[in-house]
N, C-alpha and C. Protein backbone atom coordinates (compact mmCIF):
# COMPACT_ATOMS: atom_id res chain seq x y z
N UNK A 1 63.11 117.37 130.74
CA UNK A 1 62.64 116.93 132.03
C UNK A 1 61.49 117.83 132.46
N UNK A 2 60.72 117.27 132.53
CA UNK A 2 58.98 117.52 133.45
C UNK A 2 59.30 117.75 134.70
N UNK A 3 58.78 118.69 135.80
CA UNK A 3 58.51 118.53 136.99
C UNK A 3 56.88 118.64 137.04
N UNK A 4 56.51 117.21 137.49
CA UNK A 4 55.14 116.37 137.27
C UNK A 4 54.12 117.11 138.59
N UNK A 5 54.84 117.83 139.09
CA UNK A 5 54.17 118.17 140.02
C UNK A 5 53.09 119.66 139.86
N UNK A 6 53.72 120.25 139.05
CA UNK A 6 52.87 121.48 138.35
C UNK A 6 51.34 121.00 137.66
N UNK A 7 50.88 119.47 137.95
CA UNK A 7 50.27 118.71 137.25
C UNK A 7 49.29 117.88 138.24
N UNK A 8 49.79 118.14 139.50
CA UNK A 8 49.35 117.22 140.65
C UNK A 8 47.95 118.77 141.25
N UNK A 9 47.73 119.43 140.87
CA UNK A 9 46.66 120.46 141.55
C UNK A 9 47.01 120.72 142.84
N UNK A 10 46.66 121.91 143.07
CA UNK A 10 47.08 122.19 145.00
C UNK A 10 46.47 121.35 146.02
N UNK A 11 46.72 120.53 146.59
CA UNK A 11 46.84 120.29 148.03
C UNK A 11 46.87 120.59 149.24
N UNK A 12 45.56 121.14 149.80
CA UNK A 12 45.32 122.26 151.34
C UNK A 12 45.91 120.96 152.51
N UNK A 13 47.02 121.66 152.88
CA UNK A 13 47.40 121.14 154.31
C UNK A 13 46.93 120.70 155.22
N UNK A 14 46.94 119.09 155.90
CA UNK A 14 45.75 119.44 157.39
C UNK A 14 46.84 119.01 158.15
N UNK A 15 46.40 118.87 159.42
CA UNK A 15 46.75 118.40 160.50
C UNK A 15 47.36 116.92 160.54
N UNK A 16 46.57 116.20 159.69
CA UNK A 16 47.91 114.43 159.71
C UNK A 16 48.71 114.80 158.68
N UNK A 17 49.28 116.04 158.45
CA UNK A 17 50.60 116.07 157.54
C UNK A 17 51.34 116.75 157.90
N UNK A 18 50.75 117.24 159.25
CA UNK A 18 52.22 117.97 160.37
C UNK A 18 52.24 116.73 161.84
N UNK A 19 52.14 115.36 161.31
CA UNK A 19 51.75 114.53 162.14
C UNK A 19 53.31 114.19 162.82
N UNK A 20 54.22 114.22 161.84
CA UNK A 20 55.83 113.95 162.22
C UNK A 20 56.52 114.87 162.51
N UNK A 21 55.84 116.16 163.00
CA UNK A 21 56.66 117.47 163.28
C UNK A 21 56.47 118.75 162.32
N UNK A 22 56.80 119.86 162.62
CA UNK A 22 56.62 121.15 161.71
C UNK A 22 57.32 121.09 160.59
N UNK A 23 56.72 121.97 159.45
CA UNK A 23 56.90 121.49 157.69
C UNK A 23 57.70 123.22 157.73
N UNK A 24 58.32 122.97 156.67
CA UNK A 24 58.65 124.92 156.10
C UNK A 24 58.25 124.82 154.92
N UNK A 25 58.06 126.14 154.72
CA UNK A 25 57.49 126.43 153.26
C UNK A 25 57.45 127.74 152.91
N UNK A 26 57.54 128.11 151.46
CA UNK A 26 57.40 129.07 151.22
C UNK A 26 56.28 129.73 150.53
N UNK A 27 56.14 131.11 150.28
CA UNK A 27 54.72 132.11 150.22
C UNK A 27 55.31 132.23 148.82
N UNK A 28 53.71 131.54 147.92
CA UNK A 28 54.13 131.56 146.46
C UNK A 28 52.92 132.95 146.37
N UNK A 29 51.96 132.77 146.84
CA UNK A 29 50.97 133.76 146.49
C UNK A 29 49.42 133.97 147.71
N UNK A 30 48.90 134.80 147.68
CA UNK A 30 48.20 134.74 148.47
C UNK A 30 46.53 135.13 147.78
N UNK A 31 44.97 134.43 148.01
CA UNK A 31 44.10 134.92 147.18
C UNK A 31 42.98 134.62 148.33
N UNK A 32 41.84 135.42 147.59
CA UNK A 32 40.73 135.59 148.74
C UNK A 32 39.89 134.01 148.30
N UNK A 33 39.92 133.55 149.39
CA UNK A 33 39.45 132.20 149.26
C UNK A 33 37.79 132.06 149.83
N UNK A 34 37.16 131.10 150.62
CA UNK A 34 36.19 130.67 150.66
C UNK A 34 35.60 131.71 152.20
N UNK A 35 34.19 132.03 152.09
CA UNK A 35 33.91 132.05 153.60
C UNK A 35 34.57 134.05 153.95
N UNK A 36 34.88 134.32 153.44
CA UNK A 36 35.46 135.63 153.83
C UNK A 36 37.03 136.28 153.96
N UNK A 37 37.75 134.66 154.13
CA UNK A 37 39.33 133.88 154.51
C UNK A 37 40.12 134.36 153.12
N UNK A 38 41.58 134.14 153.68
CA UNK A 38 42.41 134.18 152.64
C UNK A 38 42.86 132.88 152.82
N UNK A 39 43.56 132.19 151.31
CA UNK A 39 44.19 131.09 151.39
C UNK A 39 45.20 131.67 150.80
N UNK A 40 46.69 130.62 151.51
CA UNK A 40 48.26 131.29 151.04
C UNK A 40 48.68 129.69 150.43
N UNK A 41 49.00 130.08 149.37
CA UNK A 41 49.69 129.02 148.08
C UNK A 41 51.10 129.30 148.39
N UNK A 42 51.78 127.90 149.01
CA UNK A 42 53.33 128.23 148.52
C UNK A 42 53.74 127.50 147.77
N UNK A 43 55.01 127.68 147.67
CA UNK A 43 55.80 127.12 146.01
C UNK A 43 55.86 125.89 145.74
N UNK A 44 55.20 124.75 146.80
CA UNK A 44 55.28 123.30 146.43
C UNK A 44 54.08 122.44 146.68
N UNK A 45 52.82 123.84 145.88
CA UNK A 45 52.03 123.52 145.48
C UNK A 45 51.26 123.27 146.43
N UNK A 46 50.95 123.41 147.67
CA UNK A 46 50.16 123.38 148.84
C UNK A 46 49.43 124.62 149.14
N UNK A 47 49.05 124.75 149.84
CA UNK A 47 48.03 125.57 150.37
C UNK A 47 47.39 125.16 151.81
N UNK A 48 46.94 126.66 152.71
CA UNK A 48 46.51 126.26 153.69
C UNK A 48 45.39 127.54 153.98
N UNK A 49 43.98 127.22 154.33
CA UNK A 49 43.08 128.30 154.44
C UNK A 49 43.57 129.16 155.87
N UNK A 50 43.90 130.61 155.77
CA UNK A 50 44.13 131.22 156.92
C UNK A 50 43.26 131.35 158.33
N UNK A 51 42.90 131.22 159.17
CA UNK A 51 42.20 132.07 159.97
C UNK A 51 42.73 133.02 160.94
N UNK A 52 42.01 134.11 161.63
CA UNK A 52 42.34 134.82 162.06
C UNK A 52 44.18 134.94 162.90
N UNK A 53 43.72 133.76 163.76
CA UNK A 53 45.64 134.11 164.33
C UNK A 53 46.47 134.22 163.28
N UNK A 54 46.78 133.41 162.11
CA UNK A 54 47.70 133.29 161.05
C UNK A 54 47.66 134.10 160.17
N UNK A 55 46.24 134.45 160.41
CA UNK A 55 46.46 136.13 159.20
C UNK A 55 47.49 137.69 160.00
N UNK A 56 46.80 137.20 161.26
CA UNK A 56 47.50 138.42 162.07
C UNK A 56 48.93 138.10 162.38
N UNK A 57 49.28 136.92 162.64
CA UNK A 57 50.79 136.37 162.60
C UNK A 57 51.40 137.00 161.08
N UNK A 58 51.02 136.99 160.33
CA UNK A 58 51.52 137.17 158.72
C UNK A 58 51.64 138.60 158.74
N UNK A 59 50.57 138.95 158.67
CA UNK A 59 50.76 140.91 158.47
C UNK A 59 51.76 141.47 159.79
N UNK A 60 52.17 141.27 161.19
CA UNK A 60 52.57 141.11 161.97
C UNK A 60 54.18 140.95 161.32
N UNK A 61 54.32 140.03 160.72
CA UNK A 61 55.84 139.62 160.85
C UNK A 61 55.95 140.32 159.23
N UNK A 62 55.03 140.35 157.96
CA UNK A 62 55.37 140.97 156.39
C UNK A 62 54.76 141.96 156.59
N UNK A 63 53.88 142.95 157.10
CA UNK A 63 53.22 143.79 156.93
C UNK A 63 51.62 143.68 156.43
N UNK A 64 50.68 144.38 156.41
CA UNK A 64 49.30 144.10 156.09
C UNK A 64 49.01 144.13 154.51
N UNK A 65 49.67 144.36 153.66
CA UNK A 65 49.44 143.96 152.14
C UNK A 65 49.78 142.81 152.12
N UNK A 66 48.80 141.62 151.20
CA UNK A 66 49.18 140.89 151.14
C UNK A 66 50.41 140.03 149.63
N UNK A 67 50.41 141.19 148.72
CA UNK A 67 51.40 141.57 147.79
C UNK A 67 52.47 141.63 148.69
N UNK A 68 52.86 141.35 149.98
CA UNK A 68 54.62 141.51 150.37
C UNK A 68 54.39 140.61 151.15
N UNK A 69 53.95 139.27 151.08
CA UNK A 69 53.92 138.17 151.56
C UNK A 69 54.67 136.92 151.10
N UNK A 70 54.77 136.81 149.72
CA UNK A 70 55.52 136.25 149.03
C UNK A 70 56.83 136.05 148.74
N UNK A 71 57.27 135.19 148.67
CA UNK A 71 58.98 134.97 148.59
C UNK A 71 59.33 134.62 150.33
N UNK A 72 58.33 134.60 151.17
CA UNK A 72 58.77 134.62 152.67
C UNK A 72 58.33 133.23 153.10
N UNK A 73 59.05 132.76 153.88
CA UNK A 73 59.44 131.52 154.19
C UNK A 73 58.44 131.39 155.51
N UNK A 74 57.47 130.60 155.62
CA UNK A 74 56.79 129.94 157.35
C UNK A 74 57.88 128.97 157.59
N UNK A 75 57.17 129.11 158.49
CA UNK A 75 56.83 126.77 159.74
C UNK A 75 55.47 126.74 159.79
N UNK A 76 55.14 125.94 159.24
CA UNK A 76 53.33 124.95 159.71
C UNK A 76 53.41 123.89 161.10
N UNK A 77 52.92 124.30 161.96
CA UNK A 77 52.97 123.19 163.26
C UNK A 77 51.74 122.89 163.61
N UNK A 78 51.38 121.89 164.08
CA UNK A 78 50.55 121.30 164.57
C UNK A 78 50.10 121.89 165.92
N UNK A 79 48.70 122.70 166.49
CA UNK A 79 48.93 123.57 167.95
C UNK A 79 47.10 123.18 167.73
N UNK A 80 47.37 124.35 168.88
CA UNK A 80 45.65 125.16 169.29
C UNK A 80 45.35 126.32 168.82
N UNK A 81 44.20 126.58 168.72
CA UNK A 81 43.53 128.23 168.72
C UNK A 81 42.27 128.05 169.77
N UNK A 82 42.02 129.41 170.05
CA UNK A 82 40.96 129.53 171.02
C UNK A 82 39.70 130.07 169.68
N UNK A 83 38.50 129.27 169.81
CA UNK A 83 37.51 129.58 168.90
C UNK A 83 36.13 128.86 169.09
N UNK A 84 35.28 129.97 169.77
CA UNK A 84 34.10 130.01 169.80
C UNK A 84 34.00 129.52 171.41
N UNK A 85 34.92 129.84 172.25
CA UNK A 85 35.27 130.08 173.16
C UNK A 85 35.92 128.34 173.55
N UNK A 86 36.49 127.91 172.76
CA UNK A 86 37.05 126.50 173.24
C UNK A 86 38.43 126.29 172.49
N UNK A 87 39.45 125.55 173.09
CA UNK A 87 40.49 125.37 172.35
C UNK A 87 40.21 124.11 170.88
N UNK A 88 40.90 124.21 170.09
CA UNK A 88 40.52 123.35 168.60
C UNK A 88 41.77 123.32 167.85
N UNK A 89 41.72 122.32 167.61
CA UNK A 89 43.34 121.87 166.76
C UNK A 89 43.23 122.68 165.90
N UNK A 90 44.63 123.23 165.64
CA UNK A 90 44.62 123.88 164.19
C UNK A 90 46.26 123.75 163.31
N UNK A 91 46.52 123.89 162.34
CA UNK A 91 48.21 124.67 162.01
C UNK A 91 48.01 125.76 162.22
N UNK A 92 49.28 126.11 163.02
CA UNK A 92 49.63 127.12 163.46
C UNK A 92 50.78 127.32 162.71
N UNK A 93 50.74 128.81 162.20
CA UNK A 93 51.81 129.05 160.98
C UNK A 93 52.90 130.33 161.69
N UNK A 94 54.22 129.80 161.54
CA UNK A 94 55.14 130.96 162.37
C UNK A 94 56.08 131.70 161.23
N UNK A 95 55.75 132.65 161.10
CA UNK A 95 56.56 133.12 159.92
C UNK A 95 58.10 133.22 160.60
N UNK A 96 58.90 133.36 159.57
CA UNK A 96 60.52 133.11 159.87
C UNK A 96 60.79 133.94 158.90
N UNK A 97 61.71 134.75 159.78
CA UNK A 97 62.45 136.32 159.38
C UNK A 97 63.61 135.53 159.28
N UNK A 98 64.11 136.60 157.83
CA UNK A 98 65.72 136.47 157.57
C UNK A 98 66.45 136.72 158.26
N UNK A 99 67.90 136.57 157.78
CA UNK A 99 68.98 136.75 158.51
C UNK A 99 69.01 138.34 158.94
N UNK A 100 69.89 138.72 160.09
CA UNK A 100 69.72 140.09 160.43
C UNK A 100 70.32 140.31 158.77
N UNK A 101 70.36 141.69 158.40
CA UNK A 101 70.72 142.58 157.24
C UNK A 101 69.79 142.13 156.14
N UNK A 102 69.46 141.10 155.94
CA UNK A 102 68.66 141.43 154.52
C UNK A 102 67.09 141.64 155.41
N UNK A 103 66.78 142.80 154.51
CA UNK A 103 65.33 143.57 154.41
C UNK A 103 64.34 142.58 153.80
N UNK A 104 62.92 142.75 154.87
CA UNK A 104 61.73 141.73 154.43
C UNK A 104 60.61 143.10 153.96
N UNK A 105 60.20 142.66 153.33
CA UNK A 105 58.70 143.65 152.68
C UNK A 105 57.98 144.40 153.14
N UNK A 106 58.57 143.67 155.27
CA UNK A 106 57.34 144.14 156.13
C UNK A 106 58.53 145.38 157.09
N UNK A 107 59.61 145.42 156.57
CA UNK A 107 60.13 146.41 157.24
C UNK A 107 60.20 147.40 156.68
N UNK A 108 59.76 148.68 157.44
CA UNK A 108 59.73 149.94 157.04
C UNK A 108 60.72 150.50 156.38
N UNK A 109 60.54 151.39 155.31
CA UNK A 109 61.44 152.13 154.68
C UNK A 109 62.08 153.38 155.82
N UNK A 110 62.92 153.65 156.49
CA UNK A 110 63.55 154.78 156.73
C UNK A 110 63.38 156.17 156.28
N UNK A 111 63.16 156.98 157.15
CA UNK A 111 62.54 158.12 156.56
C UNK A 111 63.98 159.21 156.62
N UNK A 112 64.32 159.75 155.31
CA UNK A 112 65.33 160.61 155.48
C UNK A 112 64.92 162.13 156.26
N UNK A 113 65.81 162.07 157.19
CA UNK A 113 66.21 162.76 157.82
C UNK A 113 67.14 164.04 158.07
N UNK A 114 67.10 165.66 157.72
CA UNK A 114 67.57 166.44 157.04
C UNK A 114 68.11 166.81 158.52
N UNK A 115 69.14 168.11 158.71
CA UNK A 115 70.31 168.44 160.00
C UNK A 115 68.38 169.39 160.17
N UNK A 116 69.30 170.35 161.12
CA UNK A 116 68.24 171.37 161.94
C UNK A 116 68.66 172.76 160.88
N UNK A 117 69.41 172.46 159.70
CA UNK A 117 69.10 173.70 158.73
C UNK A 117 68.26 173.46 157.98
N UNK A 118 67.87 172.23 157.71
CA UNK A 118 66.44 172.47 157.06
C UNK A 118 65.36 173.12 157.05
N UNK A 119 65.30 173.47 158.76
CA UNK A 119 63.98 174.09 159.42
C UNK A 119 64.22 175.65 158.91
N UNK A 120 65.05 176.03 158.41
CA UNK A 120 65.66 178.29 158.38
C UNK A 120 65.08 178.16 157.20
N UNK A 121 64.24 177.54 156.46
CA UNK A 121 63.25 177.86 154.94
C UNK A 121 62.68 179.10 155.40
N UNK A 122 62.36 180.35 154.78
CA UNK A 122 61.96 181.21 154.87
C UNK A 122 60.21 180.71 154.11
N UNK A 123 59.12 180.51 155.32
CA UNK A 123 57.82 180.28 154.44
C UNK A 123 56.91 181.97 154.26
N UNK A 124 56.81 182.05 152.72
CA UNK A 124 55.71 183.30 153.11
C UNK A 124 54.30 182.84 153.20
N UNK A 125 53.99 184.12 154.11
CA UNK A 125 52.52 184.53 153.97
C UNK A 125 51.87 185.29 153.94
């Protein structure tokens, strides 16, 4: 068995395909695309060119590498952005955090933390 779709080329998202309500999807990969922009590929072969709100929504909710973007689940909705001083249709992409306890890419590692005998190191000089 074929899945025929690895065969169909990516497909950039617009606006009459969030016409029946918000889509989910997931972050297969992310690459520097056209114009200065990043475009984010998820796993069912779509794609959508970022601009500014959705890049900052993304690093915001995974962190600013875009190597820990992947494996993380959006919503694509149909909204506004403010641009070039006027509102303009756009997808608006809401990233969606896991369940509390499992760890996302964009949460900080914990810094260990030693008692107050750590500090009696004798430093020379």
């Amino acid at each position: 068995m074929v899945d025929a779709r690895k065969y169909f080329g990516v497909t950039f998202v617009t606006l009459e395909d969030l016409a029946d309500g918000p889509q989910r999807a997931v972050i297969d990969r992310v690459e520097e695309g056209k114009y200065g922009k990043l475009n984010l590929y998820f796993t069912d072969n779509t794609a959508i060119g970022l601009n500014a709100t959705n890049s900052r929504a993304l690093a915001k909710a995974f962190g600013p590498e875009t190597n820990d973007w992947p494996r993380h689940a959006v919503e694509l909705s149909a909204g506004e952005v403010e641009y070039q001083d006027k509102m303009q249709p756009s997808i608006l992409i809401t990233p969606i955090k896991p369940p509390p306890g499992e760890k996302t890419a964009a949460e900080p590692k914990p810094v260990p933390r030693g008692d107050s005998r750590d500090m009696d190191d004798d430093i020379p000089f």
